[in-house]
Structures are given as C-alpha cells and as structure tokens.
Protein backbone atom coordinates (compact mmCIF):
# COMPACT_ATOMS: atom_id res chain seq x y z
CA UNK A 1 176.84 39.18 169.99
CA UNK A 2 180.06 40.62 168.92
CA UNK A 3 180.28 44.43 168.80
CA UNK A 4 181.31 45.99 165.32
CA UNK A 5 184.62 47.44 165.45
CA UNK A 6 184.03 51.59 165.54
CA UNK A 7 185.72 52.81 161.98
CA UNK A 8 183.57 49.66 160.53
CA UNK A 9 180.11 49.24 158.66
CA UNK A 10 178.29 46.60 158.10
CA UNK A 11 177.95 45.96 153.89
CA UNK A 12 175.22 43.99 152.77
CA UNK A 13 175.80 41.79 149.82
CA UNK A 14 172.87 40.76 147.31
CA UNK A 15 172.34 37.56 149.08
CA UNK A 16 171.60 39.02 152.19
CA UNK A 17 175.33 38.29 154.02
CA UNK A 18 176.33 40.99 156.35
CA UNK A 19 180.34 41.88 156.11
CA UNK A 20 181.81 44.54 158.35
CA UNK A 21 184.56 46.17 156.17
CA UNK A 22 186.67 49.82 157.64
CA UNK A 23 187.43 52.24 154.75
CA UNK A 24 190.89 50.72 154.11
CA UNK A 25 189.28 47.87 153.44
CA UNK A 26 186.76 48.71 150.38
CA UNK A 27 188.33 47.92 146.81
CA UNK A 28 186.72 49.16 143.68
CA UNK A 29 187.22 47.61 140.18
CA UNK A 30 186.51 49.37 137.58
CA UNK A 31 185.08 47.99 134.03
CA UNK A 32 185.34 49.46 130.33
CA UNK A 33 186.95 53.50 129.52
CA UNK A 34 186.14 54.63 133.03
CA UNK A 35 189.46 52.78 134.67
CA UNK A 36 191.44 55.46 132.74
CA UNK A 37 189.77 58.53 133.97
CA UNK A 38 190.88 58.73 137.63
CA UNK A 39 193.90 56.89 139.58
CA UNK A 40 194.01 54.35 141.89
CA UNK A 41 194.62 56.78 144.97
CA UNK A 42 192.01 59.38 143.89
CA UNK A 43 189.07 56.41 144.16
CA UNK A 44 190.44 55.16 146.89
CA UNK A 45 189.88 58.76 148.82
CA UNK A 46 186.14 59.08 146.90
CA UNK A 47 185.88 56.05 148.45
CA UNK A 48 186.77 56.96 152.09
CA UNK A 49 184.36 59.90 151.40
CA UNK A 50 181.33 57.75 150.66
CA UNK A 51 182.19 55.64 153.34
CA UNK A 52 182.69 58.65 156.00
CA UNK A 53 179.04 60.21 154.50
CA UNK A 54 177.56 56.90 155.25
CA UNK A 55 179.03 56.51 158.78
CA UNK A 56 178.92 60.18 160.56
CA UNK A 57 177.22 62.10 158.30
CA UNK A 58 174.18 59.80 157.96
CA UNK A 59 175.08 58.31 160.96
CA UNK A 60 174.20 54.28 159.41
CA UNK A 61 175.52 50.90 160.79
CA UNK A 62 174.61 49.36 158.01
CA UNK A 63 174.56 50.01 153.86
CA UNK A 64 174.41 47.81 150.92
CA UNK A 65 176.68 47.73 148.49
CA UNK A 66 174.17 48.51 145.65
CA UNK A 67 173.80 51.99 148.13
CA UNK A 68 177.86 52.09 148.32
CA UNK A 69 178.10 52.02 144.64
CA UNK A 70 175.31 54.12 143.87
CA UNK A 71 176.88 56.78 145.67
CA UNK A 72 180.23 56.43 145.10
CA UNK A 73 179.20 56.55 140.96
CA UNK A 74 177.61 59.97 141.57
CA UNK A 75 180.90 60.81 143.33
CA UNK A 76 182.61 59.69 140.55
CA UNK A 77 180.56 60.74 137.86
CA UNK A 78 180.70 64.30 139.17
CA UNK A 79 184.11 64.59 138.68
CA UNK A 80 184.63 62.85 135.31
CA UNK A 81 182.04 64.03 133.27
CA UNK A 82 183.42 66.70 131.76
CA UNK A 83 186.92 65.34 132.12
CA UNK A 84 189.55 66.78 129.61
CA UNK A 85 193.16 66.32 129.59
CA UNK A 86 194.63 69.84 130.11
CA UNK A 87 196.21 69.61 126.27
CA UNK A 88 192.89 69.63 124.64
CA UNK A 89 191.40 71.99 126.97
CA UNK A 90 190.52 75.07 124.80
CA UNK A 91 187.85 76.63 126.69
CA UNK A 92 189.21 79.82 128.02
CA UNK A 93 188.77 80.51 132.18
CA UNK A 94 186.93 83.02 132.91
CA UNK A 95 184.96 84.31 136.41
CA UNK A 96 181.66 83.37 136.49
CA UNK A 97 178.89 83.97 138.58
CA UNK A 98 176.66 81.09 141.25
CA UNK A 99 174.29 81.39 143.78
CA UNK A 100 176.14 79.76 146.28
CA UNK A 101 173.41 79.33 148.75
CA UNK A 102 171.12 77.43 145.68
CA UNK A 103 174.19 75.19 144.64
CA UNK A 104 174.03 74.32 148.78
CA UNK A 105 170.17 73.89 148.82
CA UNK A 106 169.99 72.09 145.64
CA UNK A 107 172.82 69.38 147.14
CA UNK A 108 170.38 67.86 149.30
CA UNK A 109 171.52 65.93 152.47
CA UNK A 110 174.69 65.23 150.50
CA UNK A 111 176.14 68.13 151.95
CA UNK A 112 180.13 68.45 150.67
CA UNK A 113 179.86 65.03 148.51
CA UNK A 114 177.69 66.21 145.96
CA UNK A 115 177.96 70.29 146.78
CA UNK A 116 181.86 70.15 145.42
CA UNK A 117 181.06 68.60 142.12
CA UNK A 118 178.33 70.33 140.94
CA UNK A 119 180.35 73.91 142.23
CA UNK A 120 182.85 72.32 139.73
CA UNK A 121 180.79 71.89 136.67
C-alpha cells in the first residue's frame, strides 16, 4: 500500500472512489448570484481553512466531499449573508456588547471556523 502524501486527504466521491487531493489542489465552482459575492482568492483561503479543520483540527484521513462542501458553505455562508457593498451600507457602527465566552461555547468543535463568523454578524 502506498502511503498518502502528509499535506493530503483522502476525498470520497459519491460513487465510493477515494482521491487524495492537498489544499492547492481543491477547486470550487460556484453556481447562480453567489459567484459574485466573494473572489476567487478569498474561497480559495476558506477553502484551505476547511481543509486544515478537517486535517489537524479534527485530525481525519479521510472526508467526503458532501462533508467538504457542507462545511465550506457554512464557511461561506457566514460571511456573505449579510453582505453589502460599502456604498449602500447605511447602518451606522456603533460598539456593541457579546459574551465572548457564549459566542466560543456556542461554536461547537468548530473552534475559529465558525467562532469568526458568527463574532461578525
């Protein structure tokens, strides 16, 4: 048996085919509006994100690609829901006030990937 390379995991596909694929290697397509909320870089680094929680944080050889784009949607989504474009943002800025520690709790074993978004909403 062939070792898996170390900055690799192992995607499975719907039909049950195993593909080892590093970070660099991922590609996401997007369909319908959502291609024009975020560039091509910033997906690529959500992607190294989900790919690095799935690898060291969870510490997995092994993820499907239904997981992959499961998470990498909630990665996604927490960053573009309330997505304005800075001309028709109206809302003034003000201070307000979190529980930091219940934000933390409430991220589950998602730690920084879901912790950042939901600090940002």
């Amino acid at each position: 048996m062939i070792a898996l390379a170390s900055d690799c995991l192992l995607f499975k596909t719907p039909n049950g085919e195993s593909v080892p694929y590093s970070a660099d290697m991922v590609s996401i397509e997007f369909s319908g509006d959502a291609a024009q909320l975020f560039d091509a870089e910033f997906v690529q680094h959500a992607s190294k994100a989900v790919f690095h929680y799935f690898k060291h944080d969870l510490g997995r050889l092994t993820v499907s690609v239904g997981e992959f784009a499961g998470a990498l949607e909630s990665v996604l989504r927490g960053f573009g829901v309330n997505a304005v474009s800075p001309e028709n943002d109206s809302t003034k800025r003000g201070v307000i006030e979190s529980d930091l520690q219940r934000l933390a709790s409430e991220s589950g074993k998602g730690c920084e990937l879901f912790f950042f978004p939901r600090l940002r909403d």
